[in-house]
C-alpha atoms as a PDB file:
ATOM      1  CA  UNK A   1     111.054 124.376  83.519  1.00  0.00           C
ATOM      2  CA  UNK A   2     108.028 121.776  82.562  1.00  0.00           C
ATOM      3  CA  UNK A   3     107.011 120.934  86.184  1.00  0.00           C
ATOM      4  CA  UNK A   4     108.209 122.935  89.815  1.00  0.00           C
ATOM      5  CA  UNK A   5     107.505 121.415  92.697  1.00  0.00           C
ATOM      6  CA  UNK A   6     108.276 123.060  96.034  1.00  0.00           C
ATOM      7  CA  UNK A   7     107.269 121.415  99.978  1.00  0.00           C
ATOM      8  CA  UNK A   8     104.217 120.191  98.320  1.00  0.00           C
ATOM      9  CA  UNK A   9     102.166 118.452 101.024  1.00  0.00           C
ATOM     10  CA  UNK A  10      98.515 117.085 100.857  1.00  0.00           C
ATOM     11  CA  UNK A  11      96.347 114.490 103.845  1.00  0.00           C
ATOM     12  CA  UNK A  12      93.134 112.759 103.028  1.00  0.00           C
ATOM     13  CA  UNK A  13      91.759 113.591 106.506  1.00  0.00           C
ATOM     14  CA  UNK A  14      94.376 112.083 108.798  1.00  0.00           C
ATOM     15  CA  UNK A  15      96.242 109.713 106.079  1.00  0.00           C
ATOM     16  CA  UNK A  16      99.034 111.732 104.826  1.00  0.00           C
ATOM     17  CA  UNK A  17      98.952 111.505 100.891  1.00  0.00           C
ATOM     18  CA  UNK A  18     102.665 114.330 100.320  1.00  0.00           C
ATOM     19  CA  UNK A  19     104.786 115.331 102.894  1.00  0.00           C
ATOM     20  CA  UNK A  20     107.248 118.320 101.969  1.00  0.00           C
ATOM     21  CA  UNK A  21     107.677 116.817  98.451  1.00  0.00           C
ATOM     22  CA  UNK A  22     110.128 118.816  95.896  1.00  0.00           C
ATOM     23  CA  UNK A  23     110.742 117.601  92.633  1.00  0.00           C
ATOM     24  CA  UNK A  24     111.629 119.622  89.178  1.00  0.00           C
ATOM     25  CA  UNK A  25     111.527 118.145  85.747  1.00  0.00           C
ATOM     26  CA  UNK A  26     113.324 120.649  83.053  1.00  0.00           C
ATOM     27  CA  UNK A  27     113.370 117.954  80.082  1.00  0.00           C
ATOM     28  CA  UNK A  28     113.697 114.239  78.719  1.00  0.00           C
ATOM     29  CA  UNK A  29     112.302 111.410  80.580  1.00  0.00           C
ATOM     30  CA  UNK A  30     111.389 110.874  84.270  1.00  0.00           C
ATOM     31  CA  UNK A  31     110.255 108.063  86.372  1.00  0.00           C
ATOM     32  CA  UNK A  32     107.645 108.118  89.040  1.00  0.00           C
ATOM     33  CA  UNK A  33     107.876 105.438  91.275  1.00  0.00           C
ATOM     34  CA  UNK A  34     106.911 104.190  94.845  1.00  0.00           C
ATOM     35  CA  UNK A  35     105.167 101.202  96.654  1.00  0.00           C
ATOM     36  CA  UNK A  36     101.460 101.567  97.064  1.00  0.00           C
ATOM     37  CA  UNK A  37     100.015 104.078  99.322  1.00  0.00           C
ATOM     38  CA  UNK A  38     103.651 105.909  98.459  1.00  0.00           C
ATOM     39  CA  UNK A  39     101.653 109.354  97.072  1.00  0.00           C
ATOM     40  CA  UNK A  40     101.911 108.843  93.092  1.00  0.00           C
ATOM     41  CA  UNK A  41      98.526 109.187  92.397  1.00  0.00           C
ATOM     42  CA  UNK A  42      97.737 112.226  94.734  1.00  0.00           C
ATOM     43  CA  UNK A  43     101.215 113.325  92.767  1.00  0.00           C
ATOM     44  CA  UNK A  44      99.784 113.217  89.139  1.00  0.00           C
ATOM     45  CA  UNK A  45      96.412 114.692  90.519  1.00  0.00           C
ATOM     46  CA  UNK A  46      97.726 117.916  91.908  1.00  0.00           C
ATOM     47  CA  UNK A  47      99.845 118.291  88.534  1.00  0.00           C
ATOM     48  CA  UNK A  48      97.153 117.650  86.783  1.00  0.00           C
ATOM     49  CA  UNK A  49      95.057 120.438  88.424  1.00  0.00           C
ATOM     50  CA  UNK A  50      92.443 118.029  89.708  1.00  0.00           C
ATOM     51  CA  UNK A  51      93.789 118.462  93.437  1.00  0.00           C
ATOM     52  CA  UNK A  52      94.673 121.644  95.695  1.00  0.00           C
ATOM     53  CA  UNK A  53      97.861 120.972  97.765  1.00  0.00           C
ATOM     54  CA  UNK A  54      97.366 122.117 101.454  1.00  0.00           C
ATOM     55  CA  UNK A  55     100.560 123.585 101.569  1.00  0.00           C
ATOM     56  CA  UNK A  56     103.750 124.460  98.881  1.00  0.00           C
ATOM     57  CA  UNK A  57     103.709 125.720  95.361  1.00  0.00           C
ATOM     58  CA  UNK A  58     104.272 124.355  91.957  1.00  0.00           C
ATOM     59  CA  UNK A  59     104.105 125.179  88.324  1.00  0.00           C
ATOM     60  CA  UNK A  60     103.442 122.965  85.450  1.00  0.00           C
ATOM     61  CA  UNK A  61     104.380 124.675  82.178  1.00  0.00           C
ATOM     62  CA  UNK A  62     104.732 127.414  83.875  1.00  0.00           C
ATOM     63  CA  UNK A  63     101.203 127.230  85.013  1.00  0.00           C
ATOM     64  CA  UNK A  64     100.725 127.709  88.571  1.00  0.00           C
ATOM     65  CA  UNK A  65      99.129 124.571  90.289  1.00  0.00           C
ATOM     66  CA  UNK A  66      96.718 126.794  92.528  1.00  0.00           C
ATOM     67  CA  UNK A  67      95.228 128.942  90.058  1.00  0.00           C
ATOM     68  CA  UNK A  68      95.617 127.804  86.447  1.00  0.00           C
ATOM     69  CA  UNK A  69      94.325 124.129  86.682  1.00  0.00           C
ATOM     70  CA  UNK A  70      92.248 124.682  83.727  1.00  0.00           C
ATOM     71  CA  UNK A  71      95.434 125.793  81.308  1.00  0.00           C
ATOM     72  CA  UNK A  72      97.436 123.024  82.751  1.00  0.00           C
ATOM     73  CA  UNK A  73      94.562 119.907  81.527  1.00  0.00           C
ATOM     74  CA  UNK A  74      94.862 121.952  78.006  1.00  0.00           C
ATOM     75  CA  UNK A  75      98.056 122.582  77.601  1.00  0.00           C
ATOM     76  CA  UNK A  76      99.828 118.660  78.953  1.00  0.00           C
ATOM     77  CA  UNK A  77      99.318 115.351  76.991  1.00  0.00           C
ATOM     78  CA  UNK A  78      97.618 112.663  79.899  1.00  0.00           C
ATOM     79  CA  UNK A  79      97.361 108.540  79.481  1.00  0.00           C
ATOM     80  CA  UNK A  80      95.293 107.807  82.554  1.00  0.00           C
ATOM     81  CA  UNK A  81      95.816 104.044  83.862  1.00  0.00           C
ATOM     82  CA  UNK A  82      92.138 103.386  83.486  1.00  0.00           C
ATOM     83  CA  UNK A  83      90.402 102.968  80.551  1.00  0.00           C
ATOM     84  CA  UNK A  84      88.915 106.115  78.962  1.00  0.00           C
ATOM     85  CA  UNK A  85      87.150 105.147  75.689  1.00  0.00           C
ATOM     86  CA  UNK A  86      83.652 106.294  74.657  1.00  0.00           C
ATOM     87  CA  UNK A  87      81.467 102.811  73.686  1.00  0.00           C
ATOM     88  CA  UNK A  88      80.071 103.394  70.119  1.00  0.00           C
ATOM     89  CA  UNK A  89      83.193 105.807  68.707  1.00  0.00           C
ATOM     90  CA  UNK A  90      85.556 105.053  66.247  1.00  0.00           C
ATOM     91  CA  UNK A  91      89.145 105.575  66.812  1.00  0.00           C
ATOM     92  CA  UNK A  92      89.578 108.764  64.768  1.00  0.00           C
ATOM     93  CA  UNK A  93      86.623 110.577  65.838  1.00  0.00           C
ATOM     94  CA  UNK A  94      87.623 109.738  69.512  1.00  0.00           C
ATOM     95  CA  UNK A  95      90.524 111.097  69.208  1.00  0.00           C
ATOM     96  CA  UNK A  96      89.826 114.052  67.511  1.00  0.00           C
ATOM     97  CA  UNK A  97      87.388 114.670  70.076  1.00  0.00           C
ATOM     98  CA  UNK A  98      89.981 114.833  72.416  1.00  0.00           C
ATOM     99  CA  UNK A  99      91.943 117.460  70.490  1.00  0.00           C
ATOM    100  CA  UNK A 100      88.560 119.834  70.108  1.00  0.00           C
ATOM    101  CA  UNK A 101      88.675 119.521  73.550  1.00  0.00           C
ATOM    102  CA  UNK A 102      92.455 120.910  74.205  1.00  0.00           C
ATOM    103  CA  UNK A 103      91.353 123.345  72.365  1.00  0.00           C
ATOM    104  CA  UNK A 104      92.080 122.598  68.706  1.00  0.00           C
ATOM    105  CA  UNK A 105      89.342 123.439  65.904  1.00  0.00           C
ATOM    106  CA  UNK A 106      87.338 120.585  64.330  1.00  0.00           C
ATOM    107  CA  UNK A 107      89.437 120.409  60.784  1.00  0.00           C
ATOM    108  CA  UNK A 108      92.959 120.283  62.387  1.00  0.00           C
ATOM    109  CA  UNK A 109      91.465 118.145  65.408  1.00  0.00           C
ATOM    110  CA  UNK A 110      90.864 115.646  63.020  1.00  0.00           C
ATOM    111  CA  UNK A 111      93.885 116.234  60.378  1.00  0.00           C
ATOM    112  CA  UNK A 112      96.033 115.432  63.616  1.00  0.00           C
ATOM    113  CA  UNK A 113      93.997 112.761  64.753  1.00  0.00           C
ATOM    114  CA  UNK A 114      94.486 110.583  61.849  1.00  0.00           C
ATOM    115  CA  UNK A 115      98.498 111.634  62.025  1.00  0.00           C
ATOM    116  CA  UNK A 116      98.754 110.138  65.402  1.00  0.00           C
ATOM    117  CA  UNK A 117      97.019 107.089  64.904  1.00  0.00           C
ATOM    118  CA  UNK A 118      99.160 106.385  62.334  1.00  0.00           C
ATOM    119  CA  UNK A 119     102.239 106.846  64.293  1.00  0.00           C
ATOM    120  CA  UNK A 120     101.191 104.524  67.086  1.00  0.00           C
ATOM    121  CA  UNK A 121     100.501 102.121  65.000  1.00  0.00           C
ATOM    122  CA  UNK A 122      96.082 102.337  64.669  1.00  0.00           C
ATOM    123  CA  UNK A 123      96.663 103.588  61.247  1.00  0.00           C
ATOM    124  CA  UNK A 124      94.759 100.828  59.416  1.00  0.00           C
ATOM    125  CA  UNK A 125      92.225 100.080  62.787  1.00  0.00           C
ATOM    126  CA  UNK A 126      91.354 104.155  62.984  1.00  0.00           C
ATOM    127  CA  UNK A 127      87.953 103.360  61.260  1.00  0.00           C
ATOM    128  CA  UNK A 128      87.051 100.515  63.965  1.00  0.00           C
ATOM    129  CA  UNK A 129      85.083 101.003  66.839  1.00  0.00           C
ATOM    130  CA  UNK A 130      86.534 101.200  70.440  1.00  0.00           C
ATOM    131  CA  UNK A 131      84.798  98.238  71.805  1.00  0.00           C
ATOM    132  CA  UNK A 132      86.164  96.356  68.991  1.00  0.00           C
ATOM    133  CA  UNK A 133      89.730  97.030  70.465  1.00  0.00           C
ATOM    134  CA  UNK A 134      92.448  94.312  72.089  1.00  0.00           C
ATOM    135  CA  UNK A 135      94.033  95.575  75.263  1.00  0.00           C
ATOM    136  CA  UNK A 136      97.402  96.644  73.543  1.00  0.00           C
ATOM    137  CA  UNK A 137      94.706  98.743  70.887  1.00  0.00           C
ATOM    138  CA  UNK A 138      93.905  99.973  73.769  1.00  0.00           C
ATOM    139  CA  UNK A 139      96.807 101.301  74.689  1.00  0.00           C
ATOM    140  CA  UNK A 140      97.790 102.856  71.801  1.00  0.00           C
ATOM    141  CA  UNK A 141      94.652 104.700  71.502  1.00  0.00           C
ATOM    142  CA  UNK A 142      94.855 106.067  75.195  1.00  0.00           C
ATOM    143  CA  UNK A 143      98.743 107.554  73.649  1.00  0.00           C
ATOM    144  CA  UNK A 144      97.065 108.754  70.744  1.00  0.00           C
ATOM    145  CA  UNK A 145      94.579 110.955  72.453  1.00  0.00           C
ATOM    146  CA  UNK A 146      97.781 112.129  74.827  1.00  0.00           C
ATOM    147  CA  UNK A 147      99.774 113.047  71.940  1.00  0.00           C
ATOM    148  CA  UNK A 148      96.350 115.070  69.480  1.00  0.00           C
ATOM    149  CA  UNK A 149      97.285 118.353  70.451  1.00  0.00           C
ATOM    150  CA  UNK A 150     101.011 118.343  70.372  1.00  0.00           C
ATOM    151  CA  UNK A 151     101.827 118.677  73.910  1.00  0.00           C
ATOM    152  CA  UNK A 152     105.328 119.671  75.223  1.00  0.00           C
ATOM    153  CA  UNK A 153     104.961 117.776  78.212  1.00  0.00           C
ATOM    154  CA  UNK A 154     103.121 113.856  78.569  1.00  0.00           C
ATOM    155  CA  UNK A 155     101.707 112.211  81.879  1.00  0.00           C
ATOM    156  CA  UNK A 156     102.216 108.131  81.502  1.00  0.00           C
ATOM    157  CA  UNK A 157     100.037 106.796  84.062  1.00  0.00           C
ATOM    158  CA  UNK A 158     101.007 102.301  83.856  1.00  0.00           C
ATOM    159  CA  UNK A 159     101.409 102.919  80.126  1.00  0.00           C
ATOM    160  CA  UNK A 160     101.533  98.793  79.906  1.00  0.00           C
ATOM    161  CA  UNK A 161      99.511  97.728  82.055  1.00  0.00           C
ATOM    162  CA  UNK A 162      97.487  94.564  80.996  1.00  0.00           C
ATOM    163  CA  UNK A 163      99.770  94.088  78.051  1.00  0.00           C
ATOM    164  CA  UNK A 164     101.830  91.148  77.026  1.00  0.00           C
ATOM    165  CA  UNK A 165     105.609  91.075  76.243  1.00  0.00           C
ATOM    166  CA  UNK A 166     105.125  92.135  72.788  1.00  0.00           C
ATOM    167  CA  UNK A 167     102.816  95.295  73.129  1.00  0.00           C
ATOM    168  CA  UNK A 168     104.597  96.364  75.755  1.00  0.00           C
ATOM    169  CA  UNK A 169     108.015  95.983  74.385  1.00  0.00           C
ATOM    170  CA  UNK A 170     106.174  98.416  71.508  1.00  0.00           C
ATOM    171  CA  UNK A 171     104.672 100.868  73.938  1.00  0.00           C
ATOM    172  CA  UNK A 172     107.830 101.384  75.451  1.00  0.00           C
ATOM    173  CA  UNK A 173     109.537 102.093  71.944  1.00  0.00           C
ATOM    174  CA  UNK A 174     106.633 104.656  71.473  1.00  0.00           C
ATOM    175  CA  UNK A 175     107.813 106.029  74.353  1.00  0.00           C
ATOM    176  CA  UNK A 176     111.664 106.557  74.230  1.00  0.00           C
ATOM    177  CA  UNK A 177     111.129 107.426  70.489  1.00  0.00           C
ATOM    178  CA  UNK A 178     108.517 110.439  71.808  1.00  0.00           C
ATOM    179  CA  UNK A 179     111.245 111.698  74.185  1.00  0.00           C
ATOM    180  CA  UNK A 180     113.900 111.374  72.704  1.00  0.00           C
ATOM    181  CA  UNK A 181     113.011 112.691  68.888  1.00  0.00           C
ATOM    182  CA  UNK A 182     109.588 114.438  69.329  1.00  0.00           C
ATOM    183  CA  UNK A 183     110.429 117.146  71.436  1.00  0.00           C
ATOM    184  CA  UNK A 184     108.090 116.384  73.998  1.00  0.00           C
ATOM    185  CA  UNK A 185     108.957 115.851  78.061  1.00  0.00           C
ATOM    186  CA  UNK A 186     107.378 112.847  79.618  1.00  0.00           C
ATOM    187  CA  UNK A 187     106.886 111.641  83.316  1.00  0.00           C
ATOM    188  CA  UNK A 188     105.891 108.115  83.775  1.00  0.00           C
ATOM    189  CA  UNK A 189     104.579 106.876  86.877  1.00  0.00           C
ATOM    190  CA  UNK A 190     104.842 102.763  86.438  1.00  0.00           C
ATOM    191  CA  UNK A 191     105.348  99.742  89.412  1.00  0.00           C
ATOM    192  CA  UNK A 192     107.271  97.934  86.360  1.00  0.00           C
ATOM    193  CA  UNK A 193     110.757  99.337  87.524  1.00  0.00           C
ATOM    194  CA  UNK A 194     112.310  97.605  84.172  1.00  0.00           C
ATOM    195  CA  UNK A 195     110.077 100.065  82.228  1.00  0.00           C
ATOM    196  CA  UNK A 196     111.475 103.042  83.852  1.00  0.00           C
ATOM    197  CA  UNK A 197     114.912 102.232  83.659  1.00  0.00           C
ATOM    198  CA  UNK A 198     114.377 101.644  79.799  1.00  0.00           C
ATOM    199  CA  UNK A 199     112.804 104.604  79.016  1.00  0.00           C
ATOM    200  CA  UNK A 200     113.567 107.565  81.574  1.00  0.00           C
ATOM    201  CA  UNK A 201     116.921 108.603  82.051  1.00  0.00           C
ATOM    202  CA  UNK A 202     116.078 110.172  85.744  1.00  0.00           C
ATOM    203  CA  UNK A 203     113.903 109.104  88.585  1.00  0.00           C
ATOM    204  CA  UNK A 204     111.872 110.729  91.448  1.00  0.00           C
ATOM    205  CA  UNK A 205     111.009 107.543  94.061  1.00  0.00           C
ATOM    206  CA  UNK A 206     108.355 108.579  96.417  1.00  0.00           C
ATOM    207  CA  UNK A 207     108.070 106.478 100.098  1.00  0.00           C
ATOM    208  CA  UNK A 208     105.269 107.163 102.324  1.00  0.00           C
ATOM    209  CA  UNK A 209     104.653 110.614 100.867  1.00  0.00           C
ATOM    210  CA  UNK A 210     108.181 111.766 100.984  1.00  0.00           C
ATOM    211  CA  UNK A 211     111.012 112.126  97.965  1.00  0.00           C
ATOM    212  CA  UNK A 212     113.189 109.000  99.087  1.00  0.00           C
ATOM    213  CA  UNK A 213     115.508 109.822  96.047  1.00  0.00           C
ATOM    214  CA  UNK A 214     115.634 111.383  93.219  1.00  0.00           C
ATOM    215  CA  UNK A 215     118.574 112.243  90.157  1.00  0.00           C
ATOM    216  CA  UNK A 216     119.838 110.676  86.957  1.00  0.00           C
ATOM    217  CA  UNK A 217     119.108 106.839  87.492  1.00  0.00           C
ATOM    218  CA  UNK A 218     123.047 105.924  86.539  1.00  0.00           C
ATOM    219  CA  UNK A 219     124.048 108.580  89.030  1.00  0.00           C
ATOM    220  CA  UNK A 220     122.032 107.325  91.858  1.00  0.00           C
ATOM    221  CA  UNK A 221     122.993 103.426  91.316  1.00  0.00           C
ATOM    222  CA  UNK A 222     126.852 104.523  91.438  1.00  0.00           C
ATOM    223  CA  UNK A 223     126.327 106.336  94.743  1.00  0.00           C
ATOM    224  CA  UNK A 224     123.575 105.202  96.847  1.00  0.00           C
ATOM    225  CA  UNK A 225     125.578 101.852  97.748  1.00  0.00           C
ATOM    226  CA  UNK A 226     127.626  99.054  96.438  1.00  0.00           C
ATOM    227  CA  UNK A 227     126.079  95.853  95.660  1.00  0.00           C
ATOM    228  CA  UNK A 228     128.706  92.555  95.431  1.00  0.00           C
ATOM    229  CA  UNK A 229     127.959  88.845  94.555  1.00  0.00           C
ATOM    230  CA  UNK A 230     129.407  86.063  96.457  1.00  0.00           C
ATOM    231  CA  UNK A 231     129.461  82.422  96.345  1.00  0.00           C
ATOM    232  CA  UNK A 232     130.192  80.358  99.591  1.00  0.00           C
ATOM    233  CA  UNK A 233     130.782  77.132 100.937  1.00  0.00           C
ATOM    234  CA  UNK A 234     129.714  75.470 104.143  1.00  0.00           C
ATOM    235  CA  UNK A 235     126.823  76.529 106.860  1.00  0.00           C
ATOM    236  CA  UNK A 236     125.984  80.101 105.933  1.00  0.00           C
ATOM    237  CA  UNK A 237     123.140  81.132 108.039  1.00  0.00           C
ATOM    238  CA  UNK A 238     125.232  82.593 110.790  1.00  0.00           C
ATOM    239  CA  UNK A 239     127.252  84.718 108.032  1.00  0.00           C
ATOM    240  CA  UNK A 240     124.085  85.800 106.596  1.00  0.00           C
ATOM    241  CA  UNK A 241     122.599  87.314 109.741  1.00  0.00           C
ATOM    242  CA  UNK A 242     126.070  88.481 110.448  1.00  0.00           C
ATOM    243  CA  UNK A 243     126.201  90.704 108.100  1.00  0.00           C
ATOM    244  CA  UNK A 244     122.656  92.062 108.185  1.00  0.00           C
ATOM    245  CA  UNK A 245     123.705  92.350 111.716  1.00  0.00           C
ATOM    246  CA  UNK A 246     126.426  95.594 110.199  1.00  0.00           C
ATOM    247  CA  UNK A 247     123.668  96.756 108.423  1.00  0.00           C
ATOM    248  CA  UNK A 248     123.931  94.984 105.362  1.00  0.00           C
ATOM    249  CA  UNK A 249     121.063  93.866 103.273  1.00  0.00           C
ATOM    250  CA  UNK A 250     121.655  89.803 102.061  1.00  0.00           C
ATOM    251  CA  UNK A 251     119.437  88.552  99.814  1.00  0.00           C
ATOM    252  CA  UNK A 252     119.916  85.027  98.528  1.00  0.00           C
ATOM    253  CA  UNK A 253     119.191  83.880  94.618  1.00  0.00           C
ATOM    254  CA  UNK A 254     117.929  80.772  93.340  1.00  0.00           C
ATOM    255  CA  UNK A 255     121.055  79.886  91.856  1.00  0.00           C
ATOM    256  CA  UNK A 256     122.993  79.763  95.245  1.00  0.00           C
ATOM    257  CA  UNK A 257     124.477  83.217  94.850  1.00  0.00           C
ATOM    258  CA  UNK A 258     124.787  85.993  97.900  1.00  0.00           C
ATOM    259  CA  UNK A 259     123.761  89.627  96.661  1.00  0.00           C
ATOM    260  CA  UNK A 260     124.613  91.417  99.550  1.00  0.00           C
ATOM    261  CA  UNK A 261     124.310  95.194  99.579  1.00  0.00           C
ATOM    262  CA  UNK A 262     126.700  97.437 101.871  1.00  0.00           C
ATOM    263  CA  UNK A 263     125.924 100.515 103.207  1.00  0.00           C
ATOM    264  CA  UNK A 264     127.897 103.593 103.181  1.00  0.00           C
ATOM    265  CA  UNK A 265     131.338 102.978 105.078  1.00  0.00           C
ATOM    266  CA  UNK A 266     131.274  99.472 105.156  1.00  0.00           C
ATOM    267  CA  UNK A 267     134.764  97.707 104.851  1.00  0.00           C
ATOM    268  CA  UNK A 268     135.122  95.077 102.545  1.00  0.00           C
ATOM    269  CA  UNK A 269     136.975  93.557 104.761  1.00  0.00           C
ATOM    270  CA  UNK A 270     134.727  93.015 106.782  1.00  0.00           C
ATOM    271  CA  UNK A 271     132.724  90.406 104.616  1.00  0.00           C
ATOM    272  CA  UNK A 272     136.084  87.991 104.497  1.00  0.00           C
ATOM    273  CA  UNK A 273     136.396  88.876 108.237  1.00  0.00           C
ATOM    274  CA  UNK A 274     132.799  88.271 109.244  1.00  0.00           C
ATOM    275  CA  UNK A 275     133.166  84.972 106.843  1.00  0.00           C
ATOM    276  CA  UNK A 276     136.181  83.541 108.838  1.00  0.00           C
ATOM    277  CA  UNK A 277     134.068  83.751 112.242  1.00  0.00           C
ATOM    278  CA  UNK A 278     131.056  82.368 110.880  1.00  0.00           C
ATOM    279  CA  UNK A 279     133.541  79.610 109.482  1.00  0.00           C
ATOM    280  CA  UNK A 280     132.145  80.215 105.945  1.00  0.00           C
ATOM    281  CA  UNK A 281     134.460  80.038 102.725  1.00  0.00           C
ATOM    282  CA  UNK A 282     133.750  82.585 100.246  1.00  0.00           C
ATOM    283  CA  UNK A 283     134.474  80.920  96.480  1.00  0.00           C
ATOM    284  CA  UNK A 284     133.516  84.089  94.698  1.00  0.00           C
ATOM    285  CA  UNK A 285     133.494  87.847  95.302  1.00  0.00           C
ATOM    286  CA  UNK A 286     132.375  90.293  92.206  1.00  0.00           C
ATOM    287  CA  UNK A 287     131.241  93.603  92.523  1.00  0.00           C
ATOM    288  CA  UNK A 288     127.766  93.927  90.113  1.00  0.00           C
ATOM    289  CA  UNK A 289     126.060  96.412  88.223  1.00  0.00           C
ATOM    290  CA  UNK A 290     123.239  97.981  90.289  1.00  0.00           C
ATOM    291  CA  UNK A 291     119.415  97.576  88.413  1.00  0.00           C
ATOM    292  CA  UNK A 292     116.849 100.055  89.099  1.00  0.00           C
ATOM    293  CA  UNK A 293     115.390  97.149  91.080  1.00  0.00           C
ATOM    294  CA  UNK A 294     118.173  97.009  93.638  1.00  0.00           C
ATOM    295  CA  UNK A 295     117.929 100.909  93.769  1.00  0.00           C
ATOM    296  CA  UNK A 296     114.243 100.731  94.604  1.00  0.00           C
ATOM    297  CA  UNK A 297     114.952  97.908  96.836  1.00  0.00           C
ATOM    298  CA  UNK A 298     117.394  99.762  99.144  1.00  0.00           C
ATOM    299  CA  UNK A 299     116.238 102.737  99.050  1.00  0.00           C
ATOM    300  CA  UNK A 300     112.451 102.037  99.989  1.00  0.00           C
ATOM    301  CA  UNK A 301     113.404  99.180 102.398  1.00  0.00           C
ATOM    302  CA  UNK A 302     111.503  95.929 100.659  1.00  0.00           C
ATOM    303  CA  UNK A 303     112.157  92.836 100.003  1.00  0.00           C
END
């Protein structure tokens, strides 16, 4: 098991951060999401070893949380969200540095350093220095220092953040092609739900310090409710808040369209019937694929 998490639960004074959270990665990809304030940070902190929970247990690598911080930082790859480069390095050195520091000796540290840099794609910029360095550079430097030591497990902290379509179509390449052919388990915490759902093949969504779901992402989009399209004609304000009325959520698109999601038990039947009172015609009724997006949606409660 790469991470074991078990009632962890952790306040900043009276704010509570975790609240009785469980959550076990064994291998492949996982998401990490939640609105902010939801606990993900205080979540990758206490993995990390930087943060004591106040109560519950947990092992990362089969490192205990509570007493072998230190092993954990050497032992797990980590891309924070924030910028970590040293002003007056080159790419290379930098990143070797960071291998020295899991541990590795100098000659290796640095044989690696210029294998990874060549894999994400620094190969020919390994020689520059940092502050020389776009934002998708950037990037790919902060994966390159992750990846130095050849960690079995990878913390992805807004891996593309601040880039633009192309770098972060790239990043997230890096990404699935790290998981999927590199041996090596990663956990990405991102806000950009489409990331997730290309990358990670399970999720773990986190709502005001509690586990609001968690599972394979196709499993939980089959189960957790079913989401239909409909097109109408006439008045359809009263049908709308009709139905939200039963507990549906209705959200309307800017092509005219209904996306109304129904919770567990709900009758179709009950749209046509609830359409017929509200002396609305419905013109089109498909059942749709469920996104991550309408997942998150439901199951935190936003708009």
């Amino acid at each position: 098991m790469n991470i074991e998490l078990k009632d962890i639960s952790f306040r900043y004074g009276s704010i509570v951060a975790l609240d009785g959270v469980d959550f076990n990665l064994d291998h492949g990809a996982c998401g990490l999401l939640g609105p902010n304030g939801a606990g993900k940070s205080t979540l990758l902190r206490i993995l990390l070893g930087f943060l004591s929970p106040e109560r519950g247990d947990g092992r990362v690598l089969n490192f205990d949380i509570r007493k072998e911080q230190f092993m954990i930082r050497r032992s797990v790859g980590y891309m924070p969200e924030d910028d970590c480069l040293i002003p007056g390095m080159d790419a290379v050195t930098f990143t070797a540095y960071f291998g020295e520091l899991s541990g590795m000796p100098r000659q290796e540290a640095m044989k690696r350093a210029h294998d990874v840099l060549f894999y994400v794609g620094l190969g020919e910029s390994r020689y520059r220095l940092l502050e020389t360095y776009s934002a998708g550079m950037k990037q790919r430097l902060k994966l390159a220092q992750a990846l130095v030591h050849d960690p079995k497990l990878l913390f992805l902290d807004e891996p593309t953040s601040n880039l633009d379509p192309q770098g972060r179509a790239e990043i997230l390449e890096l990404i699935k092609d790290i998981s999927l052919k590199k041996d090596i388990n990663v956990l990405v915490s991102s806000h950009i739900l489409g990331d997730i759902e290309y990358t990670c093949s399970r999720v773990v969504i986190l709502n005001k310090g509690k586990v609001a779901a968690q599972g394979e992402i196709s499993a939980l989009k089959e189960i957790r409710y079913s989401l239909y399209e409909i097109k109408t004609k006439g008045e359809r304000e009263g049908f709308i808040e009709a139905l939200r009325g039963q507990g549906c959520r209705v959200e309307e698109t800017e092509d005219g369209m209904l996306k109304v999601y129904m919770p567990p038990g709900f009758s179709r039947a009950a749209i046509f019937e609830t359409a017929v009172k509200e002396n609305v015609q419905i013109r089109s009724y498909v059942k749709s694929q469920t996104s991550l997006e309408d997942l998150f949606a439901k199951t935190v409660g936003v708009d």
